[in-house]
Protein backbone atom coordinates (compact mmCIF):
# COMPACT_ATOMS: atom_id res chain seq x y z
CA UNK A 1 -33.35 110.82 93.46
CA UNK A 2 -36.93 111.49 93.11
CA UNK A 3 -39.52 108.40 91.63
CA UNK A 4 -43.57 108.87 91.32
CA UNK A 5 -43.97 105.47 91.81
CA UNK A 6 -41.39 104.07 94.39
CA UNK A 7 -38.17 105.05 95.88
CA UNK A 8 -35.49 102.17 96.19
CA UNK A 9 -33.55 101.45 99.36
CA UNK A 10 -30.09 100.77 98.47
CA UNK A 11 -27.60 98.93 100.60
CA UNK A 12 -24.28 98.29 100.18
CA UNK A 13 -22.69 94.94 101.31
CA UNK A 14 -18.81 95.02 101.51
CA UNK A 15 -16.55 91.90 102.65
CA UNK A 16 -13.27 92.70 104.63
CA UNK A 17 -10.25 91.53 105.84
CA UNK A 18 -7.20 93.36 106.75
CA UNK A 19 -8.15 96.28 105.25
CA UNK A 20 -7.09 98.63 107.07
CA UNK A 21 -4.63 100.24 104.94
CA UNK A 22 -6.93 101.42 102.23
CA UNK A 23 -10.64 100.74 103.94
CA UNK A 24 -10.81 104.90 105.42
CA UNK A 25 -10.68 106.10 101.67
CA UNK A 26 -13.79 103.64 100.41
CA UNK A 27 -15.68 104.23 103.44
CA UNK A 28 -15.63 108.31 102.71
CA UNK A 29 -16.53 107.80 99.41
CA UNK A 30 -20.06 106.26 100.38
CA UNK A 31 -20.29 109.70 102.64
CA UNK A 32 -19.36 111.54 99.87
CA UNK A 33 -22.27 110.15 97.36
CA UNK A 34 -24.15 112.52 95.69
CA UNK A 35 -27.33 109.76 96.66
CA UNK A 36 -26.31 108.24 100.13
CA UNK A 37 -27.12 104.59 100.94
CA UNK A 38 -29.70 103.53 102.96
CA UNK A 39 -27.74 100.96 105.11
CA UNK A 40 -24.26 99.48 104.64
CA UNK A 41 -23.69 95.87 105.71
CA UNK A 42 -19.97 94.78 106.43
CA UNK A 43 -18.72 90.84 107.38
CA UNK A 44 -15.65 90.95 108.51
CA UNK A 45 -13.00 87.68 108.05
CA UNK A 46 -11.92 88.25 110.98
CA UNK A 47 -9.02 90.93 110.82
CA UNK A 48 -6.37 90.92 112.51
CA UNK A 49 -4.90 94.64 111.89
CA UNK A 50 -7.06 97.91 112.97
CA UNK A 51 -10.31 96.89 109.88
CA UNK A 52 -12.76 96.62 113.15
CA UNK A 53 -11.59 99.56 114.87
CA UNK A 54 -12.32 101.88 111.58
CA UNK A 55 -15.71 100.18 110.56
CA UNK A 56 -16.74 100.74 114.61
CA UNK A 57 -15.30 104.46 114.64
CA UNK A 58 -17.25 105.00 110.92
CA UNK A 59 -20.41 102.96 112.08
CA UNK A 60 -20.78 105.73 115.18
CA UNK A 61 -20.64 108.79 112.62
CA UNK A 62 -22.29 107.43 108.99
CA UNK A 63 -24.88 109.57 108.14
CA UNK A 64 -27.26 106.15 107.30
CA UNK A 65 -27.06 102.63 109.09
CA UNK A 66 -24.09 100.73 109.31
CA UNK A 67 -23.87 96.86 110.45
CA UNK A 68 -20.65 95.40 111.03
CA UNK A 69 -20.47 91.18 111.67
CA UNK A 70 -17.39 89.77 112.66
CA UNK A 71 -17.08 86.11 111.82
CA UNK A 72 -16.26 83.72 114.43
CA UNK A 73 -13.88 81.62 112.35
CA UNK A 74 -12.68 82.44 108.88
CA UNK A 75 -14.93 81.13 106.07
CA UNK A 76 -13.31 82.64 102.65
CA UNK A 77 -14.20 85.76 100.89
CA UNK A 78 -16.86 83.99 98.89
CA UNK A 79 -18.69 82.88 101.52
CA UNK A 80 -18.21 85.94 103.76
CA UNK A 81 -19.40 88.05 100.80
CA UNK A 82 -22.68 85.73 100.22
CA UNK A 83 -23.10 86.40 104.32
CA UNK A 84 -22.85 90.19 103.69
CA UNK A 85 -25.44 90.02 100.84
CA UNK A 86 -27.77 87.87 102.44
CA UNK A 87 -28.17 90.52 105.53
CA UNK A 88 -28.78 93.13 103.25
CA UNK A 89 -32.22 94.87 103.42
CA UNK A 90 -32.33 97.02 100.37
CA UNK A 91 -34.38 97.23 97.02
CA UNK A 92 -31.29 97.24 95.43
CA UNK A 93 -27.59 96.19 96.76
CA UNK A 94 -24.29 97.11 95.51
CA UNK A 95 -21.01 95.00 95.94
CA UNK A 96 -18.01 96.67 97.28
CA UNK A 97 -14.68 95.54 98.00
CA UNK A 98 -12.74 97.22 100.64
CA UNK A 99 -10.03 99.32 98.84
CA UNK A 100 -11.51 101.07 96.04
CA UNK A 101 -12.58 104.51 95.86
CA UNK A 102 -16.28 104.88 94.45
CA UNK A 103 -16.86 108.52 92.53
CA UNK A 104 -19.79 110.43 94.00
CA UNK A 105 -22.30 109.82 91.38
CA UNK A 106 -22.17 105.84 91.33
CA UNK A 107 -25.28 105.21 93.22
CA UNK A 108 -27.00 107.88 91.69
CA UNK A 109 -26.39 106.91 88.01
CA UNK A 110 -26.66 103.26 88.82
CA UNK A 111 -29.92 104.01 90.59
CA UNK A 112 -31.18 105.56 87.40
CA UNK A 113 -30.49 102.65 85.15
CA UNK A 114 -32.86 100.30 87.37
CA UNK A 115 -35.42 102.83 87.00
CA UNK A 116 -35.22 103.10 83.45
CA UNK A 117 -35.18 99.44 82.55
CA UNK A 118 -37.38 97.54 85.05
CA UNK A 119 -36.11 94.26 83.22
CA UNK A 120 -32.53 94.53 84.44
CA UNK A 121 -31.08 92.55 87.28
CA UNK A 122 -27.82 93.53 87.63
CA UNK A 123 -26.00 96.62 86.29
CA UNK A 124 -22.71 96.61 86.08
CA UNK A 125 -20.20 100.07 85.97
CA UNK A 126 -16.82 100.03 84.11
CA UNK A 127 -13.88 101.26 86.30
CA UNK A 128 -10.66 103.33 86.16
CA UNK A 129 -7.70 100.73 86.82
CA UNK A 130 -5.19 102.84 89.70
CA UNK A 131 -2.37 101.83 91.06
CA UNK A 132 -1.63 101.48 94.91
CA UNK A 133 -1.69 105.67 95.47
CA UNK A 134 -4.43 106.09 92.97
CA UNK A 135 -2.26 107.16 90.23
CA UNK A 136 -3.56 106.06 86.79
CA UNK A 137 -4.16 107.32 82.97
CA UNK A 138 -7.31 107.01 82.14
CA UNK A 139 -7.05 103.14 81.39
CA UNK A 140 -10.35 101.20 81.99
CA UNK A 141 -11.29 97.60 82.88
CA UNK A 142 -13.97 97.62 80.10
CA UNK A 143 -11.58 99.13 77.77
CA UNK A 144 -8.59 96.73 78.59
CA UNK A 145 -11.59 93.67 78.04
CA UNK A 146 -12.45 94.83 74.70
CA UNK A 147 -8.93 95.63 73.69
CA UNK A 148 -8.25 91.68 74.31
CA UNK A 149 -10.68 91.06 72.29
CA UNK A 150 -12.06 88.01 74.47
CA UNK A 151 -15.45 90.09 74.60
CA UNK A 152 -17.67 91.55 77.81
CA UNK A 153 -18.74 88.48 79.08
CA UNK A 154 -15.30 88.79 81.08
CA UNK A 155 -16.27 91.59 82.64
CA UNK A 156 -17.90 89.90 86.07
CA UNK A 157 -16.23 92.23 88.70
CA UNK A 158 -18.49 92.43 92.11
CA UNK A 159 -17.51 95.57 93.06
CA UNK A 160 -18.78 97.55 90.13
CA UNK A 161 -22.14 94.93 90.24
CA UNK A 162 -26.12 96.58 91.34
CA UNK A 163 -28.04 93.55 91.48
CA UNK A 164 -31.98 93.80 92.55
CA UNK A 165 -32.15 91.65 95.73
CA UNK A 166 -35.16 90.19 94.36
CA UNK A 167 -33.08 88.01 91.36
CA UNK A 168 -29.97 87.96 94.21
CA UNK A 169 -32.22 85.87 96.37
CA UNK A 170 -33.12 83.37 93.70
CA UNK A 171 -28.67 82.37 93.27
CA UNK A 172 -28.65 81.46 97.08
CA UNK A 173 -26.81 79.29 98.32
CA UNK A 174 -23.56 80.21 95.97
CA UNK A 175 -21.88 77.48 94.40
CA UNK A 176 -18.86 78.50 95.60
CA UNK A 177 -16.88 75.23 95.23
CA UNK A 178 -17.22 75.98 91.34
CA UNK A 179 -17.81 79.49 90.70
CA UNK A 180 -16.56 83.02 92.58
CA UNK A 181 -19.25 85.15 93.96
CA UNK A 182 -18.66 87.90 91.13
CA UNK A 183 -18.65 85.11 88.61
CA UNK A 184 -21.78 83.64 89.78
CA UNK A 185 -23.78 86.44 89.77
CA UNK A 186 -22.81 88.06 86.62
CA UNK A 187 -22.61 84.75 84.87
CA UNK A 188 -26.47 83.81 85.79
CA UNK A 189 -27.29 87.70 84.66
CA UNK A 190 -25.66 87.36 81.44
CA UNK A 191 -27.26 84.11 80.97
CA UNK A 192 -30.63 84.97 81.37
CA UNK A 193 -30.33 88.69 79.50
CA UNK A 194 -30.63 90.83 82.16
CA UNK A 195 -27.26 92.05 82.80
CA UNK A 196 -26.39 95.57 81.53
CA UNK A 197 -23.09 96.92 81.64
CA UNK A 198 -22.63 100.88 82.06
CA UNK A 199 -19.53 101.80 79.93
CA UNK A 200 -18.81 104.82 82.30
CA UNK A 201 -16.63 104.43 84.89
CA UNK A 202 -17.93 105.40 88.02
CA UNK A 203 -15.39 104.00 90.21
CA UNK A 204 -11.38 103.84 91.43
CA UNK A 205 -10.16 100.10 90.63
CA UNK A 206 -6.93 100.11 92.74
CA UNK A 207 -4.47 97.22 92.23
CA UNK A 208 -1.85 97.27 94.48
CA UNK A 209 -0.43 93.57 94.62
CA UNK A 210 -2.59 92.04 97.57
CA UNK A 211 -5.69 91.76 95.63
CA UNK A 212 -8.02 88.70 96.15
CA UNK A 213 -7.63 88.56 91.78
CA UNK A 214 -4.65 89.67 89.53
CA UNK A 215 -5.88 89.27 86.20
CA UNK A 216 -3.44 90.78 83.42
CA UNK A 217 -6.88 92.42 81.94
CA UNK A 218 -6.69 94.51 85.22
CA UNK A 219 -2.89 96.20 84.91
CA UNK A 220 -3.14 99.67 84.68
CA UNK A 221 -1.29 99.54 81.67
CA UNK A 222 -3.88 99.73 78.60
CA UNK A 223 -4.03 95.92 76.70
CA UNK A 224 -2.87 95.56 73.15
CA UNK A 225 -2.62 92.70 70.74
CA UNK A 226 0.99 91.99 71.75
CA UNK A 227 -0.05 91.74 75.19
CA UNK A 228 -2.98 89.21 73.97
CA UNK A 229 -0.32 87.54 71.54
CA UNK A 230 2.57 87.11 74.70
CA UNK A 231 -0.68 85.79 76.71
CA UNK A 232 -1.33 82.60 74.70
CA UNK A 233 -1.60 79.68 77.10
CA UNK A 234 -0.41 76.17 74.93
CA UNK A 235 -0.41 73.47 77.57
CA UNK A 236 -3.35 71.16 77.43
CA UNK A 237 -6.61 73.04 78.09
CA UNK A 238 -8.34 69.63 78.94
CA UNK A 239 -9.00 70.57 82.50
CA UNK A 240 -10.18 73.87 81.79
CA UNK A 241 -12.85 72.54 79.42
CA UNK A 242 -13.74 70.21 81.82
CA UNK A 243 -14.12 72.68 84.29
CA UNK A 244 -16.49 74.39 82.13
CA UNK A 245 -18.80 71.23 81.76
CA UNK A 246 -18.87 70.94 85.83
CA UNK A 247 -20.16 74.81 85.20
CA UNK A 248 -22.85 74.34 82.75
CA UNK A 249 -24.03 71.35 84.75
CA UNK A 250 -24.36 73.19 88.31
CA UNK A 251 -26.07 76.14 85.86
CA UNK A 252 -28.30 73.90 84.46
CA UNK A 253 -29.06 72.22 87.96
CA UNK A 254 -29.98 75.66 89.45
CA UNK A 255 -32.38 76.85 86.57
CA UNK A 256 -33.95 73.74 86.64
CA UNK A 257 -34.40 74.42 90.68
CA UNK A 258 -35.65 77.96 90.04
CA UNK A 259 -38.08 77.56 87.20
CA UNK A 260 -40.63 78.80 88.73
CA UNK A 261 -39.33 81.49 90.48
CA UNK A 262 -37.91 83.04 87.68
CA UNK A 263 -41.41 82.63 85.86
CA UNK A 264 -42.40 84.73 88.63
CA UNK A 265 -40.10 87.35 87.75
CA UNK A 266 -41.10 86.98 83.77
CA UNK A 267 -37.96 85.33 82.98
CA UNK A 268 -39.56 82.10 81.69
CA UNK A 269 -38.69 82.63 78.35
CA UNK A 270 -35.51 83.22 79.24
CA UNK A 271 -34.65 80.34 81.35
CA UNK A 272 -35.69 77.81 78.85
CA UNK A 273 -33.82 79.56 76.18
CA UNK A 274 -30.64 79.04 78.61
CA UNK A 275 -31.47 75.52 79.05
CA UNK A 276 -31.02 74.78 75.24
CA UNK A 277 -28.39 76.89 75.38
CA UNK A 278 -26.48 75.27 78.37
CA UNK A 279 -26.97 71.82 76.32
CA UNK A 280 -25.64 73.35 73.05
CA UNK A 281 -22.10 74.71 74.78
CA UNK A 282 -21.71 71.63 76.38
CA UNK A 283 -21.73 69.81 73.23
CA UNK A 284 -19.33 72.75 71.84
CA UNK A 285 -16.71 71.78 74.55
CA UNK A 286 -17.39 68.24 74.17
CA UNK A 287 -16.42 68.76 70.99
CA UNK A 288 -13.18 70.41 70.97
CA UNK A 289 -11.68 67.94 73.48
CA UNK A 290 -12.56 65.48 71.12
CA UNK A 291 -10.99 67.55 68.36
CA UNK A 292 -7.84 68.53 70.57
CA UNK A 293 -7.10 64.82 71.00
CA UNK A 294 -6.67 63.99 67.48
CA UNK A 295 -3.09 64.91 65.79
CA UNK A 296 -2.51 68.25 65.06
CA UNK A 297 -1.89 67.97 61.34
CA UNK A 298 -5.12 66.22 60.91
CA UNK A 299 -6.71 68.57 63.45
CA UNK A 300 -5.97 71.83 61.21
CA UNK A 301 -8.57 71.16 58.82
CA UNK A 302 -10.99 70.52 61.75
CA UNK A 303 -10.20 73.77 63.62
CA UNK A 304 -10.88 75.98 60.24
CA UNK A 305 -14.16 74.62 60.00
CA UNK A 306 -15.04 75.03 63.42
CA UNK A 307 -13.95 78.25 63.29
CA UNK A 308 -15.82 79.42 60.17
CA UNK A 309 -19.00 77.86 61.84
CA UNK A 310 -18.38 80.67 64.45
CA UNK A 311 -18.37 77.70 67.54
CA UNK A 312 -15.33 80.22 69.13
CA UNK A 313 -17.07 82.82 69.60
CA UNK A 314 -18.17 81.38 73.14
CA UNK A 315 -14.37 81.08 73.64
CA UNK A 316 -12.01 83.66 72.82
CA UNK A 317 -12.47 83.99 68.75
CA UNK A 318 -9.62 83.38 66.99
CA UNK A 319 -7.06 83.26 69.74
CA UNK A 320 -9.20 79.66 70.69
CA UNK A 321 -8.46 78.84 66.91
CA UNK A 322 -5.29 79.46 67.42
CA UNK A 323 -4.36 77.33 70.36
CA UNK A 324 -6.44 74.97 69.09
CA UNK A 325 -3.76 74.79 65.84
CA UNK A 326 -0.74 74.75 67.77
CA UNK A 327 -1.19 72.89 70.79
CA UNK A 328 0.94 69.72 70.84
């Protein structure tokens, strides 16, 4: 891809562990890009079946640079991803787990995006769901989001995620006692406005029923309202919604921390928008556990209202309105 100004380097960190079985088929699919990384970085959890033996064999023949790291000890894929990232020399680095298959123009297209819109952080691409042999119909993790209904702010997947290494920098070290590394990332993007999210897929999601995350949203099977309906979740959501609060407080913490760096990247504004924000949310929540420990008769009423105020629409819309009606 050609730029007057400046050409990016792109690197690609990917995270293993026993991948052997599907790792060969993601690996040729960087080869096979239609605009070839500059460097791939892999951090391997220390595999136990042939993983090290295939990144060595591709390392030797990759037509750009290849590092492999093999940890010493386990440390968990969140941890071993944030290792992966954080050697990463590139402009711009792309998340990859190890048993997708990317199509050829992924890098390219995603690569165009950050040169059209020099605001963006992260850029996200939606995906074709596949089964185990790659078999699928057309069904998309964007599509199966918005057929929920619970809205894009669910779609925080790390292997279809871009991010510009100069925002990545600014979420070290991940909280990874409260968030995932995907969730992190994508949720401090969104956050801050500078998250766009490609509706073309550009890449094979394969579920084959050894993935790190087996989200209904990510079946192969396309999601309607009677799969939304069978979904509803009744028990007490306290914990959840507590949860949440431990969220917005290490979210808080960190913009607080990184002020000024993100004034540096002219996303002032932004961050003290997010900081009334983060307070108004947590008043939200603090509200509906207030509201889900009164009686449910008496809570009805209580849950309308809330509802018409449009306070769900952080949640999941009317299926929170819902819940919050029936719950015992």
């Amino acid at each position: 891809m050609q730029q007057d100004a400046k050409r990016f380097t792109i690197s690609i960190a990917m995270a293993t562990y026993n991948g052997a079985r599907f790792l060969p088929e993601q690996l040729a699919s960087f080869v096979a890009q239609e605009r070839l990384p500059d460097e791939l970085v892999v951090c391997d959890d220390g595999s136990t079946d042939a993983t090290m033996e295939i990144l060595h064999a591709f390392a030797a023949t990759a037509p750009f640079t290849v590092r492999v790291e093999r940890n010493e000890t386990n440390i968990g894929y969140v941890r071993n991803f944030e290792k992966a990232l954080s050697l990463c020399t590139g402009d711009l680095i792309f998340l990859s787990d190890q048993d997708d298959v990317w199509l050829s123009s992924k890098l390219l297209r995603v690569e165009a995006e950050f040169v059209a819109n020099p605001t963006v952080m992260l850029v996200a691409n939606d995906m074709i769901i596949t089964d185990a042999a790659l078999k699928h119909s057309n069904v998309t993790q964007l599509g199966n989001i918005r057929a929920s209904g619970i809205g894009d702010e669910r779609f925080a997947f790390g292997c279809s995620m871009g991010i510009r290494k100069d925002f990545l920098t600014l979420l070290f070290p991940l909280p990874a006692e409260h968030f995932s590394h995907d969730g992190w990332i994508a949720d401090a993007c969104r956050s801050l406005g500078v998250q766009e999210i490609l509706e073309e897929p550009l890449q094979l999601y394969r579920r084959h029923g050894d993935n790190g995350s087996n989200s209904f949203l990510s079946d192969p099977k396309k999601v309607t309202a009677w799969t939304m309906i069978s979904k509803l979740d009744v028990r007490s959501p306290v914990d959840g919604w507590n949860g949440q609060l431990t969220m917005i407080s290490v979210k808080r913490n960190w913009v607080r921390v990184k002020q000024s760096q993100l004034e540096g990247l002219g996303l002032g504004d932004q961050a003290r928008r997010l900081l009334l924000d983060l307070d108004f949310h947590e008043q939200v929540i603090s509200d509906r556990i207030e509201m889900w420990r009164t009686p449910r008769l008496r809570r009805i009423p209580r849950v309308i209202k809330f509802f018409a105020a449009g306070r769900y629409r952080r949640f999941s819309g009317w299926k929170s309105a819902v819940k919050g009606m029936i719950r015992p």
